[in-house]
N, C-alpha and C. Protein backbone atom coordinates (compact mmCIF):
# COMPACT_ATOMS: atom_id res chain seq x y z
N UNK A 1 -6.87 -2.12 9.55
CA UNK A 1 -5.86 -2.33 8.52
C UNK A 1 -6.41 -3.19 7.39
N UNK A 2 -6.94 -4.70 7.83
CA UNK A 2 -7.45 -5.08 6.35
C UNK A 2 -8.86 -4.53 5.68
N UNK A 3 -9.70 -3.78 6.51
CA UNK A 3 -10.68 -2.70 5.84
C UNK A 3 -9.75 -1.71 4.67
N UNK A 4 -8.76 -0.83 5.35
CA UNK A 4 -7.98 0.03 4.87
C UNK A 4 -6.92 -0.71 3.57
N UNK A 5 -6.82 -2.06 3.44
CA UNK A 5 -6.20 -2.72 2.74
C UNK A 5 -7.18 -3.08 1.53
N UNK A 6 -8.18 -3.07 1.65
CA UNK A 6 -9.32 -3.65 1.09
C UNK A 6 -9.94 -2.16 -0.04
N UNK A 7 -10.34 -1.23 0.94
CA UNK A 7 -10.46 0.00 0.14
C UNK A 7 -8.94 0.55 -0.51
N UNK A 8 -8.12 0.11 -0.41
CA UNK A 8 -6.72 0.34 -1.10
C UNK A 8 -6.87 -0.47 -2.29
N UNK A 9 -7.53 -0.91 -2.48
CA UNK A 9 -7.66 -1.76 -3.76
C UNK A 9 -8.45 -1.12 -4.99
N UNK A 10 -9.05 0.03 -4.47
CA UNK A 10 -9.79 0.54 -5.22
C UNK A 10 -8.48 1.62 -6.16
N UNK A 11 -7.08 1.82 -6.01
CA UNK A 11 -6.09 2.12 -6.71
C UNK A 11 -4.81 1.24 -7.02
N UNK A 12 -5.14 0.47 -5.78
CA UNK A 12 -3.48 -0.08 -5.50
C UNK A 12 -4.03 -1.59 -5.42
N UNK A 13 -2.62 -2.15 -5.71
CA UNK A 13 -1.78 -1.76 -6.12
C UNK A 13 -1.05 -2.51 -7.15
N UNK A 14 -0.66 -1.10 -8.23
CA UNK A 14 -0.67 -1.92 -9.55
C UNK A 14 0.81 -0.77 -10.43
N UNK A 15 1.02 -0.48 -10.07
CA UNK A 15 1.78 0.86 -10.44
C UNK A 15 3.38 0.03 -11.22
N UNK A 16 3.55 0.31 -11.87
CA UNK A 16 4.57 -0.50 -12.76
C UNK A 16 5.90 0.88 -13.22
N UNK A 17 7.01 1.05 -13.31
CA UNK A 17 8.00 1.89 -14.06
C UNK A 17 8.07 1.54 -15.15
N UNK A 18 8.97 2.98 -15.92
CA UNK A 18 9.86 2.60 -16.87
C UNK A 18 11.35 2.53 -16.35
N UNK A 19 12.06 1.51 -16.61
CA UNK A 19 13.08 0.96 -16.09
C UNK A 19 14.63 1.53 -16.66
N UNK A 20 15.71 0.77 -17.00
CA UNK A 20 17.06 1.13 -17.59
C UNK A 20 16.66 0.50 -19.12
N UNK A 21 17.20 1.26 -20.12
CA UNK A 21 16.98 0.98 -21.09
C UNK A 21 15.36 1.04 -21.74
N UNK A 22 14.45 1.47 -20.93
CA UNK A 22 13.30 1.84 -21.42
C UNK A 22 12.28 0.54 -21.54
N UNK A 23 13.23 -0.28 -20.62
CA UNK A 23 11.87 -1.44 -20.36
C UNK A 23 10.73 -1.01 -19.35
N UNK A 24 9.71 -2.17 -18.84
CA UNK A 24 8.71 -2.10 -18.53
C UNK A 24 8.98 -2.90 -16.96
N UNK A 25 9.47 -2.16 -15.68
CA UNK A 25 9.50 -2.47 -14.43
C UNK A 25 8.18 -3.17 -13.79
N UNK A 26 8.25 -3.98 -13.04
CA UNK A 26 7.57 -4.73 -12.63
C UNK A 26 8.11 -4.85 -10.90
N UNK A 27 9.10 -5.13 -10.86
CA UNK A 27 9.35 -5.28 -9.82
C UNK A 27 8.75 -4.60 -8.14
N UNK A 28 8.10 -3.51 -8.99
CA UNK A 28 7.36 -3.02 -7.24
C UNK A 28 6.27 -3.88 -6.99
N UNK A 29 5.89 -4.93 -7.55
CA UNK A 29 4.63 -5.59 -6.98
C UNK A 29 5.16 -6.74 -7.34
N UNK A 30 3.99 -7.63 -6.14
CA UNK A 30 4.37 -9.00 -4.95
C UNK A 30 3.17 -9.29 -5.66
N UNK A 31 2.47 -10.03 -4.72
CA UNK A 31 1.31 -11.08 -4.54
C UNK A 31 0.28 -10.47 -5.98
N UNK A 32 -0.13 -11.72 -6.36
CA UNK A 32 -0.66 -11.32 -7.65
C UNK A 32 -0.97 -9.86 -8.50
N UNK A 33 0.49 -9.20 -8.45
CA UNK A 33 0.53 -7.85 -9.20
C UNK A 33 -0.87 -6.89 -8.57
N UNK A 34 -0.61 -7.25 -7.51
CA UNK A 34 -1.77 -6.20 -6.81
C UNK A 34 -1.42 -5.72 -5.55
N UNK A 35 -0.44 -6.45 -4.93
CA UNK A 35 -0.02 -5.66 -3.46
C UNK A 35 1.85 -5.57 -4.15
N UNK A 36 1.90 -5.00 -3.11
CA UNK A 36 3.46 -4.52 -3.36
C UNK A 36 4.22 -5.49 -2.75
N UNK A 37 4.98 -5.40 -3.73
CA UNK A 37 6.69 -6.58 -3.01
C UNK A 37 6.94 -6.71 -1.60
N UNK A 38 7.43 -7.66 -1.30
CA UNK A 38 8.26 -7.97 0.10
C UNK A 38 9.28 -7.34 0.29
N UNK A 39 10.11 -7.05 -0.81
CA UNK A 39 11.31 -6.46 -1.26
C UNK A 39 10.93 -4.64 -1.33
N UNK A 40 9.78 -4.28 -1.55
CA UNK A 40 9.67 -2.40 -1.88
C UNK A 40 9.52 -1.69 -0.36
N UNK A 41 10.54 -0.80 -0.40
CA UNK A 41 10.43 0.12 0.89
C UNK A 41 9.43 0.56 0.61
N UNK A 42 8.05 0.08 0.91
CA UNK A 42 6.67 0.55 0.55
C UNK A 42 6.53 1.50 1.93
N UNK A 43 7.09 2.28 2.88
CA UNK A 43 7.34 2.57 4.05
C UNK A 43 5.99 2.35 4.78
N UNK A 44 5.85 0.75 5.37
CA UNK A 44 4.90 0.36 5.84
C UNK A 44 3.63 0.59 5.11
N UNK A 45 3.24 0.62 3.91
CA UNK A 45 1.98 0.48 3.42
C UNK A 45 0.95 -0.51 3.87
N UNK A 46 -0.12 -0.25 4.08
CA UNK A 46 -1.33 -1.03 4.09
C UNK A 46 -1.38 -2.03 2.40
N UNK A 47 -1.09 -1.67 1.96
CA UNK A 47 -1.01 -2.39 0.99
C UNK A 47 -0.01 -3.54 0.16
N UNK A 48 0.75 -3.53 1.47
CA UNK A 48 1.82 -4.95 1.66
C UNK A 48 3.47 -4.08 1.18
N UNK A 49 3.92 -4.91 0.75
CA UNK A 49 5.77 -4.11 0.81
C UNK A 49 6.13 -3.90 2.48
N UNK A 50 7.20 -3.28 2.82
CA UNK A 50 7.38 -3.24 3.79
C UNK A 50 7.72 -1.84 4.47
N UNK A 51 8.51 -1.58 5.38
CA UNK A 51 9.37 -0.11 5.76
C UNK A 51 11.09 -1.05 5.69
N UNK A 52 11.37 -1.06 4.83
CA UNK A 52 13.07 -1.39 5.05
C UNK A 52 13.89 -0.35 5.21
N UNK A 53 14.98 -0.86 5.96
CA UNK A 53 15.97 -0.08 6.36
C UNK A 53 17.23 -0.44 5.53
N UNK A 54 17.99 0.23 5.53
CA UNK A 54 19.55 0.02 4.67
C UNK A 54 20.23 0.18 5.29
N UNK A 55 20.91 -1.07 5.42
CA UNK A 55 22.01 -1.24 6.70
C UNK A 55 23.18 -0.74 5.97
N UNK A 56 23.24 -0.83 4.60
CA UNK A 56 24.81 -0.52 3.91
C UNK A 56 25.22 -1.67 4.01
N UNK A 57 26.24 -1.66 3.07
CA UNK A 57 27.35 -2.69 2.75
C UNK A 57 26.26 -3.63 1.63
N UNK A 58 24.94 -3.39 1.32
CA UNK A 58 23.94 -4.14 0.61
C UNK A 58 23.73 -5.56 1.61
N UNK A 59 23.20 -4.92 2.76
CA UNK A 59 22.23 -5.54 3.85
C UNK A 59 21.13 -4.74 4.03
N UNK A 60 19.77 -4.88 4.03
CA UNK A 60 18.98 -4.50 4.73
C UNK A 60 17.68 -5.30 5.64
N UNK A 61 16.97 -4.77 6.42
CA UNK A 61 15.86 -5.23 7.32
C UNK A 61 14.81 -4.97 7.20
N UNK A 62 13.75 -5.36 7.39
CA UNK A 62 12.36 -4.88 7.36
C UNK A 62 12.17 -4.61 8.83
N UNK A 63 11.66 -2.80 8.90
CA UNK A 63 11.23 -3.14 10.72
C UNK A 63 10.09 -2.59 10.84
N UNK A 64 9.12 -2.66 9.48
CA UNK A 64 8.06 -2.21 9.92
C UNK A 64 6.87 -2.65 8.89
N UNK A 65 5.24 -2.75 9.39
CA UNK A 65 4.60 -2.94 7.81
C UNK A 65 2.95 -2.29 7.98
N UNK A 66 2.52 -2.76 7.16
CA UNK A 66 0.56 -2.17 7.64
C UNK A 66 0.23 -0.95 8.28
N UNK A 67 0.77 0.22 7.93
CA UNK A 67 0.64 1.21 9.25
C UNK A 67 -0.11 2.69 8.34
N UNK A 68 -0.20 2.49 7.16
CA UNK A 68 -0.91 3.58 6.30
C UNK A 68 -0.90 3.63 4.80
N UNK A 69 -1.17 4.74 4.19
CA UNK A 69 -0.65 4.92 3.01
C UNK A 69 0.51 5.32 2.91
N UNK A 70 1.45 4.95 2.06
CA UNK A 70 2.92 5.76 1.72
C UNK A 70 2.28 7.22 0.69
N UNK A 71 3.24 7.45 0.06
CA UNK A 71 3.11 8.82 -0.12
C UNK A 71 2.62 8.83 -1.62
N UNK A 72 3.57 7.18 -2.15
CA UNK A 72 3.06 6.53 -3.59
C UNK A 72 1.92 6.45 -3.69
N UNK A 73 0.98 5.52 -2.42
CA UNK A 73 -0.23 5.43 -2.45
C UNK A 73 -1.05 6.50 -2.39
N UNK A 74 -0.57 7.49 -1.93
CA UNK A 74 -1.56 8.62 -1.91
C UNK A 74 -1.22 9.32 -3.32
N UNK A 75 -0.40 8.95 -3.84
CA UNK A 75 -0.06 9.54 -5.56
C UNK A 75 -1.11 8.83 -6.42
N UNK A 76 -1.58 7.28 -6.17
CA UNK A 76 -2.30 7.13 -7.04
C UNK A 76 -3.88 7.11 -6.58
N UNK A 77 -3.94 7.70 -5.42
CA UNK A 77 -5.15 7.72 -4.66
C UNK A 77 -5.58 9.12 -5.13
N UNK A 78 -4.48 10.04 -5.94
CA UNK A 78 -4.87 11.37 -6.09
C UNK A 78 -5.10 12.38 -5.11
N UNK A 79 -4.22 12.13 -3.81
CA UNK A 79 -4.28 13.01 -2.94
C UNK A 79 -2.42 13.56 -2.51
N UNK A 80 -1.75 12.93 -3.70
CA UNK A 80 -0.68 13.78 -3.80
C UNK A 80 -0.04 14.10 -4.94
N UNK A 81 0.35 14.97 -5.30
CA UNK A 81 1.12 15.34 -6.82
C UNK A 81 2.36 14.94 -7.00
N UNK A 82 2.82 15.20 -8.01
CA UNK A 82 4.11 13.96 -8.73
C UNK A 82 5.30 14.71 -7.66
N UNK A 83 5.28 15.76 -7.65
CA UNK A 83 6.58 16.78 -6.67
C UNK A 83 6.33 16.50 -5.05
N UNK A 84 5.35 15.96 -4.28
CA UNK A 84 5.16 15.39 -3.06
C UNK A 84 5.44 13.78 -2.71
N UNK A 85 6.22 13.44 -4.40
CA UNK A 85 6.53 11.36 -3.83
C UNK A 85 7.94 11.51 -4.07
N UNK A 86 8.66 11.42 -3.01
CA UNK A 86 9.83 11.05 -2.75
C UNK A 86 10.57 9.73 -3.76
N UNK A 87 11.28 9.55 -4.09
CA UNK A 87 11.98 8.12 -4.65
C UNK A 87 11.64 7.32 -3.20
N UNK A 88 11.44 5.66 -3.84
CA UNK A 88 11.21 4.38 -3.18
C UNK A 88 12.42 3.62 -3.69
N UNK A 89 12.58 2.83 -3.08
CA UNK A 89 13.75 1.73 -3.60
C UNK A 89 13.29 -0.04 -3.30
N UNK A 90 13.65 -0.80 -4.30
CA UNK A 90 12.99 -2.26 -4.03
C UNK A 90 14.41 -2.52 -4.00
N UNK A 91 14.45 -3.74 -3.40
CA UNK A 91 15.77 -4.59 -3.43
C UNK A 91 15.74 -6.07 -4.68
N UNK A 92 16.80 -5.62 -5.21
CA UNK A 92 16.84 -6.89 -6.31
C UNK A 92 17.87 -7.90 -5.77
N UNK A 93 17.64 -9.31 -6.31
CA UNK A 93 18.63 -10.22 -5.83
C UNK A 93 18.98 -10.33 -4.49
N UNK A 94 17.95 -10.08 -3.86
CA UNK A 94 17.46 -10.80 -2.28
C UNK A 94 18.09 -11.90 -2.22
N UNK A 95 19.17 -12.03 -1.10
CA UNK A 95 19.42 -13.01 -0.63
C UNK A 95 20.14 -12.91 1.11
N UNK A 96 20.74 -14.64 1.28
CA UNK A 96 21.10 -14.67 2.82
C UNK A 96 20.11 -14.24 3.89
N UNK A 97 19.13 -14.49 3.83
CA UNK A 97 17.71 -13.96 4.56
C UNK A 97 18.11 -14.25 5.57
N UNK A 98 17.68 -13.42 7.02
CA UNK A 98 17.66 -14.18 8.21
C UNK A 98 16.69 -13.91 9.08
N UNK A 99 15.76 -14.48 9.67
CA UNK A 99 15.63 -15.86 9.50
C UNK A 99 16.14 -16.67 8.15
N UNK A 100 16.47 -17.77 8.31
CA UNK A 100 16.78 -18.66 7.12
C UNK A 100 15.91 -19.29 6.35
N UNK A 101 15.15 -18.71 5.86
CA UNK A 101 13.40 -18.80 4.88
C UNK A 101 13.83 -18.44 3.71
N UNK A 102 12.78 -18.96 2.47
CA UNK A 102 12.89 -18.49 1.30
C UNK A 102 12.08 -17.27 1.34
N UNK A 103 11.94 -16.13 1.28
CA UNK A 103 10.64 -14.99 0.93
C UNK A 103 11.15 -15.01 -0.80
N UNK A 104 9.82 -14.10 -1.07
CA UNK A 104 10.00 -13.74 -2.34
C UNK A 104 8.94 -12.82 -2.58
N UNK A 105 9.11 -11.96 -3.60
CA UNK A 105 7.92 -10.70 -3.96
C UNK A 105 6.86 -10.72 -3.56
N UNK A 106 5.91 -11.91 -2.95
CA UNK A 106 5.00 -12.47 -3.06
C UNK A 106 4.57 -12.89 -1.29
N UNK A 107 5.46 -13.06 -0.88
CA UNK A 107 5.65 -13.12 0.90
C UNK A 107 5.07 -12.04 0.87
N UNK A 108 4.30 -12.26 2.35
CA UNK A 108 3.71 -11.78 3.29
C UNK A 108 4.20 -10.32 4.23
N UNK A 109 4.02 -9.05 4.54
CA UNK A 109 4.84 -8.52 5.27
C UNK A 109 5.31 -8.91 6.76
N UNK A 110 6.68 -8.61 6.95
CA UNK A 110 6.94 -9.42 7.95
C UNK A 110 8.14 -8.85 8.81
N UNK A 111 8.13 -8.11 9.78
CA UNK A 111 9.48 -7.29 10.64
C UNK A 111 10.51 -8.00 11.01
N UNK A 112 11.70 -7.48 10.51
CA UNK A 112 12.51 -8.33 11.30
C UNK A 112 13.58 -9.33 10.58
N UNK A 113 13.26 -9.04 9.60
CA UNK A 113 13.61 -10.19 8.58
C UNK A 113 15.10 -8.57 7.91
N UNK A 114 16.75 -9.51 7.72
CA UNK A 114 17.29 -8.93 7.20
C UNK A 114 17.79 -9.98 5.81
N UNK A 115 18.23 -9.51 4.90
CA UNK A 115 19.03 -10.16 3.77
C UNK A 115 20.02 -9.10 2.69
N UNK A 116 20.49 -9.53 2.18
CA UNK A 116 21.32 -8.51 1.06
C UNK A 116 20.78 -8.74 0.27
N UNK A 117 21.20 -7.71 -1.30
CA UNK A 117 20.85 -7.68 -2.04
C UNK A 117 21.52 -6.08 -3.04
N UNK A 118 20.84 -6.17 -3.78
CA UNK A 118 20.99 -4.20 -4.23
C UNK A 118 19.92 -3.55 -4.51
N UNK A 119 20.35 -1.87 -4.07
CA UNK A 119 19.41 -1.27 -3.60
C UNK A 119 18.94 -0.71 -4.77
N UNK A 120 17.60 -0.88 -5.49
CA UNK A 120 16.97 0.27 -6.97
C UNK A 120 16.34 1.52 -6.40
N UNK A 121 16.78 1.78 -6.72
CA UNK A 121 15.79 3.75 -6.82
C UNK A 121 15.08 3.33 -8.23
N UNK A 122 13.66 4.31 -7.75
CA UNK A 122 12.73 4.24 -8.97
C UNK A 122 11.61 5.78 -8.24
N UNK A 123 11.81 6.52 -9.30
CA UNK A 123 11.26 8.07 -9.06
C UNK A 123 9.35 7.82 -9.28
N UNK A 124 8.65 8.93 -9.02
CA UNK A 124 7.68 8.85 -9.71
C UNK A 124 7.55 9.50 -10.94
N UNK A 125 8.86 10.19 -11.37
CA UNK A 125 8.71 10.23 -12.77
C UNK A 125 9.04 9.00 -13.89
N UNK A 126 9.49 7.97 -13.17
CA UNK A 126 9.66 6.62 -13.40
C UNK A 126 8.70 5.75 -14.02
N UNK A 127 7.50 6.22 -12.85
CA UNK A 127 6.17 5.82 -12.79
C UNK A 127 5.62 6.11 -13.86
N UNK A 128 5.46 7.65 -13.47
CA UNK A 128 4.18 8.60 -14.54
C UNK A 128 4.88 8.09 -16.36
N UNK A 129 6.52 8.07 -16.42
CA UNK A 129 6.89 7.54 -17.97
C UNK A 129 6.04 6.21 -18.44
N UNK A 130 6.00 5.20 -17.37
CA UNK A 130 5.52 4.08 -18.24
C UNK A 130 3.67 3.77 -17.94
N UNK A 131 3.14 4.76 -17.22
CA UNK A 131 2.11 4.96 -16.76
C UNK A 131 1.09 5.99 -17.17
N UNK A 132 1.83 7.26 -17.44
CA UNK A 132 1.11 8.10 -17.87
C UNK A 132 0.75 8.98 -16.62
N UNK A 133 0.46 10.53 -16.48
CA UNK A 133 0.34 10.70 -15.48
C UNK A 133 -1.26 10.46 -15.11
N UNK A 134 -1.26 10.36 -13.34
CA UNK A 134 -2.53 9.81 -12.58
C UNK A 134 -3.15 11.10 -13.11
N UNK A 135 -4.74 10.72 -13.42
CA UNK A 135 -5.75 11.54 -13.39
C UNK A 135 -7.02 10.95 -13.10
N UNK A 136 -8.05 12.32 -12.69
CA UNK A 136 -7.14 13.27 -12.42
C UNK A 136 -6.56 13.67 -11.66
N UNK A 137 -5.28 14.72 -11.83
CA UNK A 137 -4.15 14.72 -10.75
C UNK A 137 -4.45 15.24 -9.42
N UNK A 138 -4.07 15.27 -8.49
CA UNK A 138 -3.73 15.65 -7.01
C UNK A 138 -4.73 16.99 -6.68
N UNK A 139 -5.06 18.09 -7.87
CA UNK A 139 -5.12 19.07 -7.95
C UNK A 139 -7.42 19.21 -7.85
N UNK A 140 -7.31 17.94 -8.61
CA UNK A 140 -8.91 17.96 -8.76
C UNK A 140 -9.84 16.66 -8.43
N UNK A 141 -8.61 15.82 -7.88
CA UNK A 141 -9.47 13.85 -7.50
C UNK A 141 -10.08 14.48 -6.48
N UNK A 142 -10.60 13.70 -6.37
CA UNK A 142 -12.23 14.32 -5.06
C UNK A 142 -10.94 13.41 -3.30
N UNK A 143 -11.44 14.40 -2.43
CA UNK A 143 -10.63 14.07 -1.11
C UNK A 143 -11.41 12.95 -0.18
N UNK A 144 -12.78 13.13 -0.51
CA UNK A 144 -13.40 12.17 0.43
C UNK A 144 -14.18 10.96 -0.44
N UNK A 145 -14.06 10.48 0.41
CA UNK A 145 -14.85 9.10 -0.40
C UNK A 145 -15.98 8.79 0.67
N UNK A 146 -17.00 7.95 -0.10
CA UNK A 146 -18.62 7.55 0.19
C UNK A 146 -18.35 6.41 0.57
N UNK A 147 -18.74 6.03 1.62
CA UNK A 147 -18.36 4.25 1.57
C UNK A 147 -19.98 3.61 2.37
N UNK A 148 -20.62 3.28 1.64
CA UNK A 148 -21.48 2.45 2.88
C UNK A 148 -21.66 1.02 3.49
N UNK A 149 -21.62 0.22 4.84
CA UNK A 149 -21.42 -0.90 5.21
C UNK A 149 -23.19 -1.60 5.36
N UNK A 150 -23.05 -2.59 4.77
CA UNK A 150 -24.13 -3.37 4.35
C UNK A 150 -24.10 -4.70 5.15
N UNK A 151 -24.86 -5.46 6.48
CA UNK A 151 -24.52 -6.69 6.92
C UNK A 151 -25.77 -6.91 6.27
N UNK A 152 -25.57 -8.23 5.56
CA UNK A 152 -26.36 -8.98 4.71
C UNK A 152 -26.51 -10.31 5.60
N UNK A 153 -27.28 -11.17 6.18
CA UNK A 153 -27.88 -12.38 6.91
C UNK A 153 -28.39 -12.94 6.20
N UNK A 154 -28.36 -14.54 6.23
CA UNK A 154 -28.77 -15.83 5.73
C UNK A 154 -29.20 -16.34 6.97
N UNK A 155 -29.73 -17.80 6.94
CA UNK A 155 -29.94 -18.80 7.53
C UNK A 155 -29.28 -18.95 8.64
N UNK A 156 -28.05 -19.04 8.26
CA UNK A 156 -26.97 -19.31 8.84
C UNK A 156 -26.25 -18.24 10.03
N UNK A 157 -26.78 -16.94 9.49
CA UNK A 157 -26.13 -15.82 10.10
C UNK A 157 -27.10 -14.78 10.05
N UNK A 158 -27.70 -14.76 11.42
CA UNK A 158 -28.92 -13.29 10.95
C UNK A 158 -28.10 -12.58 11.55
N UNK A 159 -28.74 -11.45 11.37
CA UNK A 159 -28.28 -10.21 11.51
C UNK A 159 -29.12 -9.48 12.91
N UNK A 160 -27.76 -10.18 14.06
CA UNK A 160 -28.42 -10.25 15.38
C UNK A 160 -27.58 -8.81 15.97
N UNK A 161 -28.51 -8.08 16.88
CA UNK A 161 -27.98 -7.02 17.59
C UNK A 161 -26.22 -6.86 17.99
N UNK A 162 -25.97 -7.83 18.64
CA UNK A 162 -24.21 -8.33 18.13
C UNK A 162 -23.41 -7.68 16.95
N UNK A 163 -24.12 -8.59 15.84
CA UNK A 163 -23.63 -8.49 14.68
C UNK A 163 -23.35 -6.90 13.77
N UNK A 164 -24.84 -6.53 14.68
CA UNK A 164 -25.16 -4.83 13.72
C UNK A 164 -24.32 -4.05 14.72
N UNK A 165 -24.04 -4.57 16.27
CA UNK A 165 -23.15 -3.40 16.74
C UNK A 165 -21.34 -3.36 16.31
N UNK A 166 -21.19 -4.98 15.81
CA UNK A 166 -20.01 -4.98 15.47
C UNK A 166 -19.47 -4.21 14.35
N UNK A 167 -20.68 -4.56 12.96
CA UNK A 167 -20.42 -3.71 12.32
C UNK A 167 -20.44 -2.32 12.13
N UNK A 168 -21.27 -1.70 13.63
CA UNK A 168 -21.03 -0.27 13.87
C UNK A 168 -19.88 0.39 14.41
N UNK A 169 -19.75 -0.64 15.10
CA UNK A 169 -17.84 -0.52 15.81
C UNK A 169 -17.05 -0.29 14.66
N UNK A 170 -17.10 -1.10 13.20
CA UNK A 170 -15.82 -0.92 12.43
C UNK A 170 -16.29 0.13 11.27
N UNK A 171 -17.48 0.60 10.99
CA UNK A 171 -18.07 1.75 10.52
C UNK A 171 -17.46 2.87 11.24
N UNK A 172 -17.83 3.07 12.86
CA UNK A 172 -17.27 4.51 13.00
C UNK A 172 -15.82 4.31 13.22
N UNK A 173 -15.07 3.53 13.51
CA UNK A 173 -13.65 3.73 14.12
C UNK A 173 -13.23 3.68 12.08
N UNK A 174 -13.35 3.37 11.21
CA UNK A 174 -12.80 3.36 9.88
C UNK A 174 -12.62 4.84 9.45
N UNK A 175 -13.67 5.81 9.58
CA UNK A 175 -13.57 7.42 9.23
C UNK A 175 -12.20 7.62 10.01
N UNK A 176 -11.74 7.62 11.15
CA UNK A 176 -10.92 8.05 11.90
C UNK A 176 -9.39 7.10 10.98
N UNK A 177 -9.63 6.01 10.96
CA UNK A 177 -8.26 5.28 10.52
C UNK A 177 -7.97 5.99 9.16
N UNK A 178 -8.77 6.09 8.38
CA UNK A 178 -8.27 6.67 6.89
C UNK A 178 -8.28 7.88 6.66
N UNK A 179 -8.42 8.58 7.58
CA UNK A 179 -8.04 10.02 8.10
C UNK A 179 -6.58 10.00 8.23
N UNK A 180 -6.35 9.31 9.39
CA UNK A 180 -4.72 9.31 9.90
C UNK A 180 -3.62 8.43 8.94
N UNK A 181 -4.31 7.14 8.24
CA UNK A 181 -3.40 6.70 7.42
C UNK A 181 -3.25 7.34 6.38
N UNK A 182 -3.90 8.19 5.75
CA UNK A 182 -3.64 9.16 4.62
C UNK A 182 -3.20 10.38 4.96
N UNK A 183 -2.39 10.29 6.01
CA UNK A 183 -1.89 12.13 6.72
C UNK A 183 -2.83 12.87 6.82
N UNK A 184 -4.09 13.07 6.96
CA UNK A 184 -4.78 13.67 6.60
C UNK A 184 -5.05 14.10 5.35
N UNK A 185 -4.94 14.25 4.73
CA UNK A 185 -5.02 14.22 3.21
C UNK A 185 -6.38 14.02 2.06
N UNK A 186 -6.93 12.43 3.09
CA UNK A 186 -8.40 11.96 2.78
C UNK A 186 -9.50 12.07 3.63
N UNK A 187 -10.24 11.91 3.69
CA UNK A 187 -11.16 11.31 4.26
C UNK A 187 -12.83 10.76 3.95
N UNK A 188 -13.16 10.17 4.60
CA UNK A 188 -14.50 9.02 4.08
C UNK A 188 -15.57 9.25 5.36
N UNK A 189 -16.52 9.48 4.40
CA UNK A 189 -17.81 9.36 4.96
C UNK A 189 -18.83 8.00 5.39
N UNK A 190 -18.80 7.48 6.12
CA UNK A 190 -19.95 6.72 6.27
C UNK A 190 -21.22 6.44 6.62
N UNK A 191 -21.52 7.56 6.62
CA UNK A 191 -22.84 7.34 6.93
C UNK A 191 -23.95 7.85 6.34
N UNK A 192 -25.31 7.10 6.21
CA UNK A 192 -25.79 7.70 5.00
C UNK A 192 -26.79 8.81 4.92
N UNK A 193 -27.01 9.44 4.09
CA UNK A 193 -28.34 10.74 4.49
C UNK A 193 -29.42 10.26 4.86
């Protein structure tokens, strides 16, 4: 997950709307305008937000987080087109949290946690208005990606049989994770010719 969080950075996450009245939405992103809100049914993204649920009555819960790409992410990863992203919804005016904590856009993902608030819908034609559409689109971004893992040793840290099998452990099990967190959809090569 934080490998998969880490190469998520290479799109995400930064994705901004056009809002009511033709302002400039912000609200889907948390922690320094690069991971997604505490508040965005990011439906468990690797890239922070959460999976919230809507209890109604303007209560909802978080019961889930870190578990893949959403469908957004694979919109700006270019492995889905504007007609394959469902509407997302963030919650504005978060409050009555329980646990009894302050969170805010910027919190951590975290299950379990309910509060009120109201519910926004925001389309990806929302997106693509104050964004422009992703290119290139869904139709021609390349599906696999090159990735190669490099253990670099100092003084301090050679680069002991240990070390090179650990990093072989998270080399091959990573092809398989970003396979399944991208629905299949992506996948990454590691290894080199």
């Amino acid at each position: 997950e934080v490998l998969g969080h880490e190469v998520g950075h290479r799109w995400l996450a930064r994705l901004r709307f056009r809002g009511t009245a033709g302002r400039t939405g912000g609200e889907l992103l948390g922690r320094g305008a690069v991971h997604w809100s505490f508040f965005l049914d990011s439906d468990a993204s690797v890239m922070e937000g959460n999976d919230i649920e809507d209890l109604g009555g303007g209560r909802f819960r978080t019961v889930d987080f870190a578990r893949g790409y959403s469908a957004l992410d694979q919109y700006a990863m270019g492995l889905r087109a504007p007609g394959e992203v469902p509407p997302v919804f963030y919650v504005e005016q978060a409050d009555d949290f329980r646990p009894s904590r302050a969170y805010k856009a910027s919190s951590a993902p975290e299950g379990g946690v309910s509060f009120t608030g109201v519910r926004r819908e925001v389309t990806i034609e929302d997106v693509i208005a104050e964004m422009g559409p992703r290119l290139p689109g869904a139709d021609r971004a390349p599906r696999v990606l090159r990735q190669a893992f490099v253990l670099v040793e100092d003084a301090a840290a050679a680069a002991t049989a240990e070390r090179r099998a650990a990093v072989e452990r998270i080399r091959s099990r990573f092809e398989g994770y970003f396979r399944q967190a991208t629905g299949g959809r992506g996948s990454v090569e590691t290894r080199l010719p």
